[in-house]
C-alpha atoms as a PDB file:
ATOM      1  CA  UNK A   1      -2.379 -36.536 -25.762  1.00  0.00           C
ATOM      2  CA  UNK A   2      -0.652 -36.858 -22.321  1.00  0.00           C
ATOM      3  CA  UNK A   3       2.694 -36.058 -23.732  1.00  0.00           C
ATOM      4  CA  UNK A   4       1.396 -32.998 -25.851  1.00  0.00           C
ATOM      5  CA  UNK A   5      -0.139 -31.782 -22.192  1.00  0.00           C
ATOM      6  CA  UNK A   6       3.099 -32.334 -20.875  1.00  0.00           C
ATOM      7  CA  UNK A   7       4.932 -30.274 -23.255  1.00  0.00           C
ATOM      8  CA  UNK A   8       2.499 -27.700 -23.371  1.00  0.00           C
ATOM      9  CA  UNK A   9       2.593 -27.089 -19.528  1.00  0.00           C
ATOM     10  CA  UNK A  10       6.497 -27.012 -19.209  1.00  0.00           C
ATOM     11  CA  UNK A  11       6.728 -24.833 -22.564  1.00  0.00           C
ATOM     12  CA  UNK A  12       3.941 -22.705 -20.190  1.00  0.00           C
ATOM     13  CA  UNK A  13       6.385 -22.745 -17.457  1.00  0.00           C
ATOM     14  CA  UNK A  14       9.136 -21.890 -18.997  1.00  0.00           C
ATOM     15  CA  UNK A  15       7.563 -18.915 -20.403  1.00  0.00           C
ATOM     16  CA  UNK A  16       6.296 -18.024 -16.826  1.00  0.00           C
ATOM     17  CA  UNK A  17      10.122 -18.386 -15.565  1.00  0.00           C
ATOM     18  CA  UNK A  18      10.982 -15.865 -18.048  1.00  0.00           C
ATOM     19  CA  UNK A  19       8.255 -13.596 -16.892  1.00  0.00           C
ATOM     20  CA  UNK A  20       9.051 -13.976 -13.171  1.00  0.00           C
ATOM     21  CA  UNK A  21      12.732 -13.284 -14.275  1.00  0.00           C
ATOM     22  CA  UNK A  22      11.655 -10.138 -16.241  1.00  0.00           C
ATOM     23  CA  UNK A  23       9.291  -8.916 -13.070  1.00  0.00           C
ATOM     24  CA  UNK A  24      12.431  -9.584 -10.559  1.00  0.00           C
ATOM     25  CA  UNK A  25      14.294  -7.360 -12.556  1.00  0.00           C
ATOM     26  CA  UNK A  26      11.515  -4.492 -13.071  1.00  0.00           C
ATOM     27  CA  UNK A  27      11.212  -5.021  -9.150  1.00  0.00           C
ATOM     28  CA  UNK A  28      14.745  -4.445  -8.474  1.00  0.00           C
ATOM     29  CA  UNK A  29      14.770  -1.451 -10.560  1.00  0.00           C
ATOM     30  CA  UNK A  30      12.115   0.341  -9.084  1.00  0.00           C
ATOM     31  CA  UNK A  31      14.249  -0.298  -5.666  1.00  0.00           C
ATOM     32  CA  UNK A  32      16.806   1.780  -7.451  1.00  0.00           C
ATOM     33  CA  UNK A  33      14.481   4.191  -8.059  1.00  0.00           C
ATOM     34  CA  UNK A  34      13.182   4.658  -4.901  1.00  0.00           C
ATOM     35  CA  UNK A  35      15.836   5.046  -3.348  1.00  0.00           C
ATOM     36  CA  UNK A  36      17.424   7.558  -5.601  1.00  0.00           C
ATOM     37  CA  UNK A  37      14.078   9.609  -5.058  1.00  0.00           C
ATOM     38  CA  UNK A  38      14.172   9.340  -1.483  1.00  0.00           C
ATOM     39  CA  UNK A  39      17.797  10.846  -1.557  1.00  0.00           C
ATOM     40  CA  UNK A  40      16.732  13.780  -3.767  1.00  0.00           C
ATOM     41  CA  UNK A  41      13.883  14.694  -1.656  1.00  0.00           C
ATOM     42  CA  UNK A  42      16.344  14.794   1.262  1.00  0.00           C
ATOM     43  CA  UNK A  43      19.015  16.459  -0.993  1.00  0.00           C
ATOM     44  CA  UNK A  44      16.137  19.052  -1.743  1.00  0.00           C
ATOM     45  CA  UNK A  45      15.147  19.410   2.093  1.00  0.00           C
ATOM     46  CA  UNK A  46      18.980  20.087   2.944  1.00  0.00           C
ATOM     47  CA  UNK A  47      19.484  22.302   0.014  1.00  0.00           C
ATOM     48  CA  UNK A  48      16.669  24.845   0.863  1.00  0.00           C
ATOM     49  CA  UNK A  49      17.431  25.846   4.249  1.00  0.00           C
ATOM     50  CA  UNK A  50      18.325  29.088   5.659  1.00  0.00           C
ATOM     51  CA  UNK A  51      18.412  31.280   9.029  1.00  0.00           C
ATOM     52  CA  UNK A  52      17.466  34.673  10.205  1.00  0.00           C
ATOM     53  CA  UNK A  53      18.383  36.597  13.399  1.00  0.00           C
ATOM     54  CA  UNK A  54      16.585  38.724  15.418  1.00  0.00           C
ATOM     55  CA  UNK A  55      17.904  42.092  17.922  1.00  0.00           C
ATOM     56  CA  UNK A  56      17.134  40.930  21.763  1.00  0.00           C
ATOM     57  CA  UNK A  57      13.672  40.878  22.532  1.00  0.00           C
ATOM     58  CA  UNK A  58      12.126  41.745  18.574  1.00  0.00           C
ATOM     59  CA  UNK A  59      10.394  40.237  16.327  1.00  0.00           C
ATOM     60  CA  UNK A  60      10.684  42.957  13.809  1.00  0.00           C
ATOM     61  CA  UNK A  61      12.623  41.425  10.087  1.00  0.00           C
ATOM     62  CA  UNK A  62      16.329  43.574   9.847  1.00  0.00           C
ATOM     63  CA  UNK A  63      16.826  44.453   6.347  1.00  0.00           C
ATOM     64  CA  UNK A  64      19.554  41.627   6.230  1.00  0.00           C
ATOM     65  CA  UNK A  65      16.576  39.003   7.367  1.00  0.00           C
ATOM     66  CA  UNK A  66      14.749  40.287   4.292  1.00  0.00           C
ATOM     67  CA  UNK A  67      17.129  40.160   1.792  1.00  0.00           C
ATOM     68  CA  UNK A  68      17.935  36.532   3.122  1.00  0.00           C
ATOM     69  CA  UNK A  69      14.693  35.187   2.759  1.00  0.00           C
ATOM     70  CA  UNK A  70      13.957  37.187  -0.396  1.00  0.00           C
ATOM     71  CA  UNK A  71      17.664  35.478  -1.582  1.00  0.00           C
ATOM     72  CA  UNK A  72      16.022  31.969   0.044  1.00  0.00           C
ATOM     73  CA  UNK A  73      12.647  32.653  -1.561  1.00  0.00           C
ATOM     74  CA  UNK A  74      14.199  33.327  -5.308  1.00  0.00           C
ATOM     75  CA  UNK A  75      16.059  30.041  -4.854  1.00  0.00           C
ATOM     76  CA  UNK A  76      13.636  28.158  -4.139  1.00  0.00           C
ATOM     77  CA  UNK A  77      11.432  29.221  -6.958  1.00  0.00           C
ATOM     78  CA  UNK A  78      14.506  28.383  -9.449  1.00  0.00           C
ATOM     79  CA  UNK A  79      14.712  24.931  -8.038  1.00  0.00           C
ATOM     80  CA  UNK A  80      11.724  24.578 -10.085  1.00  0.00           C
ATOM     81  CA  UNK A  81      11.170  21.222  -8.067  1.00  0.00           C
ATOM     82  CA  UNK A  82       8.524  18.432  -9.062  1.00  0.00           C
ATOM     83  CA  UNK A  83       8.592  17.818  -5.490  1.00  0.00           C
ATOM     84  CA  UNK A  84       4.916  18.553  -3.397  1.00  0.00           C
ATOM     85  CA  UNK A  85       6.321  20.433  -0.323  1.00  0.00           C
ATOM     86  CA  UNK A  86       5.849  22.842   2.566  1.00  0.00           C
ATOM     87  CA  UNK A  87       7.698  25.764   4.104  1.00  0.00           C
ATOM     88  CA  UNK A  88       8.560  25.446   7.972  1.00  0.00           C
ATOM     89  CA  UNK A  89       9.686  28.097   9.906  1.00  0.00           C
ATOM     90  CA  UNK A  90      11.008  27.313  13.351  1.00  0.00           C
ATOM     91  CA  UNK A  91      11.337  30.395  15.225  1.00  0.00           C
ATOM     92  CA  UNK A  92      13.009  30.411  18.784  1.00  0.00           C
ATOM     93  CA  UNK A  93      14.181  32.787  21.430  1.00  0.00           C
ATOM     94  CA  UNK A  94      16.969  32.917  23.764  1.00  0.00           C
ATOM     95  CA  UNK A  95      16.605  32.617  27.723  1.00  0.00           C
ATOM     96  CA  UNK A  96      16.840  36.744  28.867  1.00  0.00           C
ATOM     97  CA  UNK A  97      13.202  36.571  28.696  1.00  0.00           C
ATOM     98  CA  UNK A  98      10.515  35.254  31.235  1.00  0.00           C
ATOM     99  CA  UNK A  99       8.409  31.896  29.739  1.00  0.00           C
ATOM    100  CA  UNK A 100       5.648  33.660  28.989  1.00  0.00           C
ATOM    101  CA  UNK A 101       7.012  36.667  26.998  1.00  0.00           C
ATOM    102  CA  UNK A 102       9.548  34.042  25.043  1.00  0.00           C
ATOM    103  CA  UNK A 103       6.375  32.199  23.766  1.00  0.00           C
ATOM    104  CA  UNK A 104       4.815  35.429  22.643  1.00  0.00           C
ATOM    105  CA  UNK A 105       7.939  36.325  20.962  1.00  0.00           C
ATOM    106  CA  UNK A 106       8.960  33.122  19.119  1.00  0.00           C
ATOM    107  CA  UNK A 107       5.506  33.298  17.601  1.00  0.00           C
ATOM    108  CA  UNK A 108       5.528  36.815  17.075  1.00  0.00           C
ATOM    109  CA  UNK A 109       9.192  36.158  15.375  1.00  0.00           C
ATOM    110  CA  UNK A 110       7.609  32.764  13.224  1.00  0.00           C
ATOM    111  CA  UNK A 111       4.318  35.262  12.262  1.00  0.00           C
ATOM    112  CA  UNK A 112       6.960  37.844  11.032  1.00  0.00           C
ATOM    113  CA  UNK A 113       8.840  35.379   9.021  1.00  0.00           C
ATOM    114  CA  UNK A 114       5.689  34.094   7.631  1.00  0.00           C
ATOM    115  CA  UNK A 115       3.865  37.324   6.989  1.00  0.00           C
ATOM    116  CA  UNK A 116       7.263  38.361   4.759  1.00  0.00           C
ATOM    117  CA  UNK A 117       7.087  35.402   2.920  1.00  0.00           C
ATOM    118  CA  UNK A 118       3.485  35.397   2.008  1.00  0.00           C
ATOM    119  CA  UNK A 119       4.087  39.208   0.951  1.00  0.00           C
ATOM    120  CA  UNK A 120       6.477  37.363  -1.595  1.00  0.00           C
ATOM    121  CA  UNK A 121       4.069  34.885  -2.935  1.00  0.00           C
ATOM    122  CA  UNK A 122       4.437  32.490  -1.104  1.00  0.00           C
ATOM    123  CA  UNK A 123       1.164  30.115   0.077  1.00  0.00           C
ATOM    124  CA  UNK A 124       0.385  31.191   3.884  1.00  0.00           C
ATOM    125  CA  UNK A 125      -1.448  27.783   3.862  1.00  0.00           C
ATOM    126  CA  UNK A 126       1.354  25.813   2.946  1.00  0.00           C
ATOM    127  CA  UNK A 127       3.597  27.866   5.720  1.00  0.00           C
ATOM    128  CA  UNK A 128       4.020  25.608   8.708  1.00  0.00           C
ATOM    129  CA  UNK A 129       4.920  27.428  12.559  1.00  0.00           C
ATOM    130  CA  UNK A 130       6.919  25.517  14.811  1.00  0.00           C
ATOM    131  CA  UNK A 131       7.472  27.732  17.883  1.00  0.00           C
ATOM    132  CA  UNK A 132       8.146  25.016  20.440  1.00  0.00           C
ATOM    133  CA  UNK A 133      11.823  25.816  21.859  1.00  0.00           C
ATOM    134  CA  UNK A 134      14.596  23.770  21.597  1.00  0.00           C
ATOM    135  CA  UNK A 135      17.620  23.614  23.911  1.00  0.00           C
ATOM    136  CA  UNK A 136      19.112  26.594  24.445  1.00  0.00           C
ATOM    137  CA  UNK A 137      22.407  27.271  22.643  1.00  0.00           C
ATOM    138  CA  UNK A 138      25.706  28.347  24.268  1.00  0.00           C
ATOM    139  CA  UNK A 139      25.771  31.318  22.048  1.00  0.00           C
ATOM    140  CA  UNK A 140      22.408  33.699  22.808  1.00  0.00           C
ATOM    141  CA  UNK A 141      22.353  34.849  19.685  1.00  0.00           C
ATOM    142  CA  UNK A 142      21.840  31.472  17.880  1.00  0.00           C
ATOM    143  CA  UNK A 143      18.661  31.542  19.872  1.00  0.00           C
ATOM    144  CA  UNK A 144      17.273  34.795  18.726  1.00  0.00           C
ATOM    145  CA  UNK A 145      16.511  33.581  14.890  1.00  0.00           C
ATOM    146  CA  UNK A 146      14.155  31.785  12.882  1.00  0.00           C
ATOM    147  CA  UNK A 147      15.338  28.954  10.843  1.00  0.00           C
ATOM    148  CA  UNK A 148      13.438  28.258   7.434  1.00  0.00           C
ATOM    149  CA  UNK A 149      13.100  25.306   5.244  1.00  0.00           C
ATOM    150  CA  UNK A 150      10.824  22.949   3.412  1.00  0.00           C
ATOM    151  CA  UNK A 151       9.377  19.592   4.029  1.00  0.00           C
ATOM    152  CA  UNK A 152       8.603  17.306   1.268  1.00  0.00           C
ATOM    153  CA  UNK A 153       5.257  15.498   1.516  1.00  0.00           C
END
């Protein structure tokens, strides 16, 4: 009776073994797979990206602007992603400008870019406004645009 325990419990842990071995491997998969999903989210962030530039002191879209985020828009849609995500648009303003009126005018610029974008279907609520200003650029007109791109949740 002792023996027949004995052989039942290692014939039990053997078949746990092979079931810890079998969960290892699962495990180490789904470290795979995480990681490869990280990496396309941030392939899909860096992919859908894009700039436009405003005349000094104007917040007003060019037609180029348009067409680019129409262009930027289209793309996106195509890239008929699984991925749940947001559109940010940081908009910024060069240094000509007091304080005050370059804080009006980034969001003014950000509101522009946002407005055009909801005219094109996109979801105002899922449009995120950064207007905080970064470091001014060497070049002035790098800081007269509005950069747009998405954020996976």
């Amino acid at each position: 009776m002792i023996q027949e325990t004995s052989t039942e419990v290692k014939s039990l842990d053997a078949e746990l073994e092979k079931a810890q071995a079998e969960i290892d491997k699962l495990e180490a998969k789904l470290v795979v797979v995480d990681n490869l999903e990280k990496e396309a989210k941030a392939e899909f962030e860096r992919s859908n990206i894009t700039s436009v530039f405003f005349a000094l002191s104007s917040s007003q879209l060019t037609e180029d602007a348009m067409q680019t985020l129409y262009r930027w828009k289209l793309d996106l849609e195509r890239a008929n992603t699984k991925f749940n995500y947001s559109i940010i648009v940081y908009a910024s303003a060069d240094r000509t400008g007091s304080s005050k009126l370059n804080d009006k005018l980034r969001v003014a610029r950000a509101e522009s870019v946002k407005s055009f974008l909801v005219k094109l279907g996109a979801n105002g609520s899922n449009i995120q406004v950064v207007t905080q200003q970064p470091p001014y650029n060497a070049i002035e007109n790098l800081d007269r645009r509005a950069v747009v791109g998405v954020v996976v949740k």
